[in-house]
C-alpha atoms as a PDB file:
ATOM      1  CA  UNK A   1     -11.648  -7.838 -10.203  1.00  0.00           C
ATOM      2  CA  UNK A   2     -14.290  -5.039 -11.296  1.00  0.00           C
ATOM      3  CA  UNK A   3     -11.246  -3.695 -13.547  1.00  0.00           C
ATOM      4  CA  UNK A   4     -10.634  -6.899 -15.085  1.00  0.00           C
ATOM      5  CA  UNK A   5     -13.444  -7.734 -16.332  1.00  0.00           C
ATOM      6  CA  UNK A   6     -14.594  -4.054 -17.872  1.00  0.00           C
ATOM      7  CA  UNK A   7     -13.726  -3.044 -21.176  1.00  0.00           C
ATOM      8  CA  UNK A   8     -11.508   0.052 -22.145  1.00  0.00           C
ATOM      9  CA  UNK A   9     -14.781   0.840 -23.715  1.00  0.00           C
ATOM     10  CA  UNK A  10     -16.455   0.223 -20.391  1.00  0.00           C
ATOM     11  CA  UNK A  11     -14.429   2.609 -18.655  1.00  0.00           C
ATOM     12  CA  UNK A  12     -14.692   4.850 -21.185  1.00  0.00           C
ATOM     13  CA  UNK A  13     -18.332   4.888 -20.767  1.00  0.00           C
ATOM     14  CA  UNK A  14     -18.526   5.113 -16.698  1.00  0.00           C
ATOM     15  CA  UNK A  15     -15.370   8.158 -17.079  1.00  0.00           C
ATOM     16  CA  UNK A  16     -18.362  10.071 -18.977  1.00  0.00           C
ATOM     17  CA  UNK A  17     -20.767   9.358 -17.050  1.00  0.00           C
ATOM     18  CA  UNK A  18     -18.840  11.208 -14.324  1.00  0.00           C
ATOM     19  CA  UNK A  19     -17.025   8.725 -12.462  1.00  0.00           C
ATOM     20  CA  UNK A  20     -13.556  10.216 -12.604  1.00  0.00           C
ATOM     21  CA  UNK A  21     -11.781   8.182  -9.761  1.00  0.00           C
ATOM     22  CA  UNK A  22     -11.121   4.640  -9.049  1.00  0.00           C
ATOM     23  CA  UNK A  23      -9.667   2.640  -5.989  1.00  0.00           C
ATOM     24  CA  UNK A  24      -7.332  -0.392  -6.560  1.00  0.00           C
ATOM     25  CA  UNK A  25      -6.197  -2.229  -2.984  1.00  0.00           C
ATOM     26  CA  UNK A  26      -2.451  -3.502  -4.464  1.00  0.00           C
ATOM     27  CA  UNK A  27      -1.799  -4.952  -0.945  1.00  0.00           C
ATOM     28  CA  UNK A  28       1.387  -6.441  -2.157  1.00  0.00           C
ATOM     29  CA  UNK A  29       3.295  -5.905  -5.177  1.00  0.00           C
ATOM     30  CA  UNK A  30       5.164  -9.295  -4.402  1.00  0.00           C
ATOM     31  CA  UNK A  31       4.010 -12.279  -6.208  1.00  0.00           C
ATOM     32  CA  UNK A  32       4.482 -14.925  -3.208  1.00  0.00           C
ATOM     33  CA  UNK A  33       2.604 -12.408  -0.291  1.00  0.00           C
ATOM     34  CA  UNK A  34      -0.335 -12.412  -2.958  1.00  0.00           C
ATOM     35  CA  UNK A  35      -0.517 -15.447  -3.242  1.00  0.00           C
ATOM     36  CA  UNK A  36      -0.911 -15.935   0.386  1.00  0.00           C
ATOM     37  CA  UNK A  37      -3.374 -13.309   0.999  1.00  0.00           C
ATOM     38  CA  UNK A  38      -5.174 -15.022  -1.499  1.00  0.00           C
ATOM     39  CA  UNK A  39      -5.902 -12.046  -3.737  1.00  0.00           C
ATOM     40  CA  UNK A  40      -6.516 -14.177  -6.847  1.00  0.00           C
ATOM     41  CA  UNK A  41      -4.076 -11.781  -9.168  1.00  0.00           C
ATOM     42  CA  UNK A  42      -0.217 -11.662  -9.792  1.00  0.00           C
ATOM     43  CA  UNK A  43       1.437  -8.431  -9.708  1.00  0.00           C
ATOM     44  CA  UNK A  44       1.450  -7.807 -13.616  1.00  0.00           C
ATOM     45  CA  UNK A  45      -1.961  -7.767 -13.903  1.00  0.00           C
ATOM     46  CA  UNK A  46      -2.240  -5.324 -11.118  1.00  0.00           C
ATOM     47  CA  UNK A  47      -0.050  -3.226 -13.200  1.00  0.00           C
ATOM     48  CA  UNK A  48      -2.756  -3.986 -16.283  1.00  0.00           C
ATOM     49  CA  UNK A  49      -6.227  -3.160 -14.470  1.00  0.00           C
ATOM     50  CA  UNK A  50      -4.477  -0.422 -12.685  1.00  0.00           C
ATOM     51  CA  UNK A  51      -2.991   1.117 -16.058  1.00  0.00           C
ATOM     52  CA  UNK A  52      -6.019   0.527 -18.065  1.00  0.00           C
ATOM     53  CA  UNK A  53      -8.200   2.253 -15.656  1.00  0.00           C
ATOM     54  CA  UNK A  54      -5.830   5.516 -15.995  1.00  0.00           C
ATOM     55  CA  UNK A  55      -5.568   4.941 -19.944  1.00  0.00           C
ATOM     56  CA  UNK A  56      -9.478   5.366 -19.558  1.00  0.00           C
ATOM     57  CA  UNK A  57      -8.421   8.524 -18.136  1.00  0.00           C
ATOM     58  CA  UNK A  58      -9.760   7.551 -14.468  1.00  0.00           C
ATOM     59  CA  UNK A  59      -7.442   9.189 -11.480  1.00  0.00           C
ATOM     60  CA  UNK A  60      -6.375   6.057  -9.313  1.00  0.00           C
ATOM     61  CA  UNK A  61      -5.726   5.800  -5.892  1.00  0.00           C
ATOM     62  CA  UNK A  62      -3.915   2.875  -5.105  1.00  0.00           C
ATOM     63  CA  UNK A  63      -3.226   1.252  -1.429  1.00  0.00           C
ATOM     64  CA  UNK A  64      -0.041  -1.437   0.215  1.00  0.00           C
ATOM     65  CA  UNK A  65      -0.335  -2.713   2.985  1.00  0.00           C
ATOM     66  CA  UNK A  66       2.273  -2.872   5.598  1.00  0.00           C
ATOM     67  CA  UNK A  67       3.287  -6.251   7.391  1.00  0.00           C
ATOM     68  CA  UNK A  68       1.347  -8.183   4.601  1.00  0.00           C
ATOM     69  CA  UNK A  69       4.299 -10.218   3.693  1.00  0.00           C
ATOM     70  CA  UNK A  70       5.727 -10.814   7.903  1.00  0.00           C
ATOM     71  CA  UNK A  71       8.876 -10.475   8.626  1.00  0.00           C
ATOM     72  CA  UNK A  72      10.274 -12.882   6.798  1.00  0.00           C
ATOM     73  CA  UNK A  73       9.775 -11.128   3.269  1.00  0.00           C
ATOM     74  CA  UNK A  74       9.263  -7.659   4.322  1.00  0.00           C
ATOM     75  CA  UNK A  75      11.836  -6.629   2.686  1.00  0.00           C
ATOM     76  CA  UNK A  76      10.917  -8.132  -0.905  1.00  0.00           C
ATOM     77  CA  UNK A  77       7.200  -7.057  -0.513  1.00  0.00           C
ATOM     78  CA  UNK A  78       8.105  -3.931  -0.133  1.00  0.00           C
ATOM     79  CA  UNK A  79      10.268  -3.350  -3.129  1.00  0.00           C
ATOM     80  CA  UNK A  80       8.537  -5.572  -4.862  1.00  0.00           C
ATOM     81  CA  UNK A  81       5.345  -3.149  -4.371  1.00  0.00           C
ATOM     82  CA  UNK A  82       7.187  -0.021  -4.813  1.00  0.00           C
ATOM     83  CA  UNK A  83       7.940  -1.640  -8.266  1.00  0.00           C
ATOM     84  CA  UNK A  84       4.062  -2.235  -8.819  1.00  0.00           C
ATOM     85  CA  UNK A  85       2.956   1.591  -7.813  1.00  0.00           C
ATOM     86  CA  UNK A  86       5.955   2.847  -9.732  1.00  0.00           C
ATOM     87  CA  UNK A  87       4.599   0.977 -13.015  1.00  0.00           C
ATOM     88  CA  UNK A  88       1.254   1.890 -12.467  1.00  0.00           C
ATOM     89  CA  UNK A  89       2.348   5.504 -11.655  1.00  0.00           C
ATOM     90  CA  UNK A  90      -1.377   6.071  -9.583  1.00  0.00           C
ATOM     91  CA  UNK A  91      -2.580   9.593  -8.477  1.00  0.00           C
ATOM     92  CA  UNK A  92      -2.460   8.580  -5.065  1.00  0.00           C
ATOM     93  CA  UNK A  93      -0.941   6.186  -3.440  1.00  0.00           C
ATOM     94  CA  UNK A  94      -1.302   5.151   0.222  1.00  0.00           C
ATOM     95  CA  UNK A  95      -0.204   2.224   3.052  1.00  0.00           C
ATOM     96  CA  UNK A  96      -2.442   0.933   5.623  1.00  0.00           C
ATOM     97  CA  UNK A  97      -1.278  -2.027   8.468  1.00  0.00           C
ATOM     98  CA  UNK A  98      -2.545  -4.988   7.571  1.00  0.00           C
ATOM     99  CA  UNK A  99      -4.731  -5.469  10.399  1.00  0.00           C
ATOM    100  CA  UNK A 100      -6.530  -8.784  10.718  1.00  0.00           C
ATOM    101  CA  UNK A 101     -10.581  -8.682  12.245  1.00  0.00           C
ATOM    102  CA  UNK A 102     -12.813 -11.168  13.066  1.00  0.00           C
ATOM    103  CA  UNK A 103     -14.535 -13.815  11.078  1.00  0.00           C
ATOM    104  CA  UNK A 104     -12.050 -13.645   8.052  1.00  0.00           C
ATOM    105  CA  UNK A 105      -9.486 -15.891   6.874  1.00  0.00           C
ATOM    106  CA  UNK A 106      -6.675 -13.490   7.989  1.00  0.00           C
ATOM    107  CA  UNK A 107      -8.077 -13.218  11.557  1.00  0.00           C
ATOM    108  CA  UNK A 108      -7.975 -17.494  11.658  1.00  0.00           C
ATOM    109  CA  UNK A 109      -4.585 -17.002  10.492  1.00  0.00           C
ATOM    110  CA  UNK A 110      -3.471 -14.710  12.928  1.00  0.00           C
ATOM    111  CA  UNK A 111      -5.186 -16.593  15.758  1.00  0.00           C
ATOM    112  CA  UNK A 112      -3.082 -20.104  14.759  1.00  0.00           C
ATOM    113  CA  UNK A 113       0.066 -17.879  15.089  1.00  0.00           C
ATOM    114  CA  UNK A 114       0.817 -17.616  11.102  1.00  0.00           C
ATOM    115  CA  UNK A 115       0.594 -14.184  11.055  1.00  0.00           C
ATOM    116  CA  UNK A 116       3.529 -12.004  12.320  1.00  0.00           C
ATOM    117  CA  UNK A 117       2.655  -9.113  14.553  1.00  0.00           C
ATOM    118  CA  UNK A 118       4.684  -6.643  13.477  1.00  0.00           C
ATOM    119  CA  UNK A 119       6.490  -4.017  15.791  1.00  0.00           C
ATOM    120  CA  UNK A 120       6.197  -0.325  14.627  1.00  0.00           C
ATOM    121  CA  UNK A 121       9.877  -0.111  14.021  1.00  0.00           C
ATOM    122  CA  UNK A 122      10.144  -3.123  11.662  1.00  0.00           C
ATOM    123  CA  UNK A 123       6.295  -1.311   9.951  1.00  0.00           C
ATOM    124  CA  UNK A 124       8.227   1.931   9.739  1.00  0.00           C
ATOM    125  CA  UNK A 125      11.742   0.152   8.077  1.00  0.00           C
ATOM    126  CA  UNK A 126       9.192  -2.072   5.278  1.00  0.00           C
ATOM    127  CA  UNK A 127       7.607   1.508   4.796  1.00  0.00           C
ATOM    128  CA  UNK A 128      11.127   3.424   4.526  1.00  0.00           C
ATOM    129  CA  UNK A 129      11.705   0.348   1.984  1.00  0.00           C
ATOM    130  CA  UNK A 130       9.210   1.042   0.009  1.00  0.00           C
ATOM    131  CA  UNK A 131       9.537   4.657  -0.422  1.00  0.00           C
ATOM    132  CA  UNK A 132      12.936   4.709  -0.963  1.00  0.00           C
ATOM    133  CA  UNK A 133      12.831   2.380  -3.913  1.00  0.00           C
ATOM    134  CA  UNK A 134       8.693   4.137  -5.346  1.00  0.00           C
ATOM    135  CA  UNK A 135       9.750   5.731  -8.887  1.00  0.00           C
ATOM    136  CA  UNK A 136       6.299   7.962  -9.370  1.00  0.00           C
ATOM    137  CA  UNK A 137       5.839  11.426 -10.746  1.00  0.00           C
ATOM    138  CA  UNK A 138       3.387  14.168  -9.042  1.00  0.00           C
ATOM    139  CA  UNK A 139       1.514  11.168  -6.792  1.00  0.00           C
ATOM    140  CA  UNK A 140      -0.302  12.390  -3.518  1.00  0.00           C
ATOM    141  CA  UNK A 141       0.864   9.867  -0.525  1.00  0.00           C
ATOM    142  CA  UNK A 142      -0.633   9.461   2.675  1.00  0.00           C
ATOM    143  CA  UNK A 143       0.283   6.982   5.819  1.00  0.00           C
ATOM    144  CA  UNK A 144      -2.055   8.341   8.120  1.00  0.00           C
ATOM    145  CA  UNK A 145      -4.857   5.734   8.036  1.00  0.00           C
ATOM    146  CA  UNK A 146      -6.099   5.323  11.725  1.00  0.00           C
ATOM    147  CA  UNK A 147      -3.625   1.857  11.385  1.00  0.00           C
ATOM    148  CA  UNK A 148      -0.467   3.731  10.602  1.00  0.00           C
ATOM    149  CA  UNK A 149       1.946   4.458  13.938  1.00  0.00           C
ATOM    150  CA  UNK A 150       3.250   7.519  11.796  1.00  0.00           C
ATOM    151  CA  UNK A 151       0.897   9.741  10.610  1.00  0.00           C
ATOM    152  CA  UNK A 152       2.702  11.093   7.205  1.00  0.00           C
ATOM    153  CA  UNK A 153       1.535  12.949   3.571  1.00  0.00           C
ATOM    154  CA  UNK A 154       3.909  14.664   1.001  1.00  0.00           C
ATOM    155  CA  UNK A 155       3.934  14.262  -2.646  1.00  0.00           C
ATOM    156  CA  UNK A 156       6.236  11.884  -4.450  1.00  0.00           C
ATOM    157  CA  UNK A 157       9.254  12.343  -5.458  1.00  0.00           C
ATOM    158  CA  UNK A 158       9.270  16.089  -3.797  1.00  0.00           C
ATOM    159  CA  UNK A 159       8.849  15.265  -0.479  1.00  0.00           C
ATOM    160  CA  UNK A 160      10.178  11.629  -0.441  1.00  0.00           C
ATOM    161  CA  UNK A 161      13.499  13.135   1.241  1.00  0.00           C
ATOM    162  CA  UNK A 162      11.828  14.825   4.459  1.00  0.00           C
ATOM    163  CA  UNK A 163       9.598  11.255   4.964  1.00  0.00           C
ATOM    164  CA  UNK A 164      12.664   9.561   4.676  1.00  0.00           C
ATOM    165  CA  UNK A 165      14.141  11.786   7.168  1.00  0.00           C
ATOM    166  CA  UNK A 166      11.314  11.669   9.753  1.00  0.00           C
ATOM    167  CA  UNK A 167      11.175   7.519   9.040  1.00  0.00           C
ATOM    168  CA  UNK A 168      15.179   7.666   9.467  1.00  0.00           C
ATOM    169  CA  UNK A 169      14.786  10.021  12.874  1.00  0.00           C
ATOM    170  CA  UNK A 170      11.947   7.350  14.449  1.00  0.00           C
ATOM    171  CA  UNK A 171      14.130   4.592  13.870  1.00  0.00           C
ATOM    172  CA  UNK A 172      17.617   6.096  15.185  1.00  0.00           C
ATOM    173  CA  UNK A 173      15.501   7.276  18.262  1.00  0.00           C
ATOM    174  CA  UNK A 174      12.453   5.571  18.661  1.00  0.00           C
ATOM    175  CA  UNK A 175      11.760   7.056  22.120  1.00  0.00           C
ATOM    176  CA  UNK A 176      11.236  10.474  20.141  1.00  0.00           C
ATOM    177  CA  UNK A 177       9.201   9.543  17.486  1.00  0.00           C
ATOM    178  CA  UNK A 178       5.666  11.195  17.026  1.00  0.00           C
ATOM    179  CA  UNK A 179       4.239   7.445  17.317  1.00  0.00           C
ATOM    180  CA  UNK A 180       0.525   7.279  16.977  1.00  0.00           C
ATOM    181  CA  UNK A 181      -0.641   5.547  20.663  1.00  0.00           C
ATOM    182  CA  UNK A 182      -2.013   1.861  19.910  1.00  0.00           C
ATOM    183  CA  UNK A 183      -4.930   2.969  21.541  1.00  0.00           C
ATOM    184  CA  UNK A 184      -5.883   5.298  18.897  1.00  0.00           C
ATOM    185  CA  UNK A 185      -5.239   2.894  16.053  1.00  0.00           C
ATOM    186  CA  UNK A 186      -7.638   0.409  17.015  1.00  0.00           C
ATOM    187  CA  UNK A 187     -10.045  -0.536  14.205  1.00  0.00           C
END
C-alpha cells in the first residue's frame, strides 16, 4: 500500500535520500488466495508497485508464503506466485509458512477449522512448485525463516537444480530429510 500510493518521483526522492531497499510481502501471486487473505490488491498490481519501486532503482526483497492458498489450490498459488516474482524479477526473494497468531483474522480462521494445517511434505511439494516454475535472473533466495521445515538459500536460476534436488530427496525419503524440529519453528 506504501508503494501505491508514492510517486516514481517519490521514490526517486527517498532512493537519494539513502533508502536503497524495499520489502514487498507478495503472499500469493494467485488472485483467488488474495482475495481471501484479504490483502486488498490483485496480483498485477503487485507486479506494478513491485516494478515501480525497482524502476526507482530500489533493490526489492519480496516474500510468498507457503500454505496460504490450503490444499486445495496449492498448486495454483504456487505457480501462480512464481509467475508474480518472475515478473517482478526482485533482488531477493523468500517463503515463509503462513503461520496464523492470535487476535487476527487468520488465527479466527484457523480456530473455526477454515484454515488447512499443512504437513511439511505437502509445504515442501507447493515450495518445489514454485521454484520449479520462478523465471528470475541473479535473485538471492532464502527458505530458512524460523517457519520453514527446510532451511534452504542459493541463487536463482544457478542453484535452482541442487534445491530441487534436496526438495526431491525429502520427499522420496522423508525419514532422511534435514527437517527443522516443530519445536524450533515456533513463532
Amino acid at each position: 500500500q506504501s508503494l501505491q500510493v508514492r510517486t516514481p518521483e517519490e521514490l526517486a526522492r527517498l532512493r537519494a535520500e539513502g533508502l536503497t531497499q524495499l520489502y514487498l510481502g507478495i503472499e500469493s501471486g494467485d488472485d483467488a488466495t488474495l482475495a481471501w487473505l484479504d490483502k486488498g490488491v490483485a496480483a498485477d498490481e503487485l507486479v506494478r508497485v513491485g516494478r515501480k519501486a525497482q524502476d526507482a532503482g530500489m533493490k526489492l526483497s519480496t516474500m510468498v508464503l507457503l500454505g496460504a492458498a490450503g490444499r486445495a489450490r496449492s498448486r495454483e498459488h504456487a505457480r501462480a506466485s512464481a509467475d508474480v516474482v518472475s515478473r517482478i524479477a526482485p533482488r531477493f526473494v523468500s517463503t515463509l509458512v503462513m503461520t496464523p497468531v492470535p487476535d487476527t483474522p487468520l488465527m479466527d480462521a484457523w480456530e473455526r477449522g477454515e484454515v488447512d494445517d499443512m504437513s511439511d511434505l505437502e509445504l515442501v511439494r507447493e515450495l518445489r512448485e514454485f521454484l520449479a516454475h520462478v523465471e528470475v535472473r541473479g535473485s538471492v533466495f532464502r527458505s530458512n525463516h524460523a517457519s520453514n521445515a527446510l532451511a534452504l538459500k542459493g541463487t536463482l536460476p544457478k542453484d535452482r537444480d541442487a534445491l530441487l534436488e534436496v526438495l526431491d530427496a525429502a520427499l522420496e525419503r522423508p525419514d532422511e530429510a534435514p527437517f527443522v524440529p516443530p519445536w524450533l519453528r515456533a513463532l
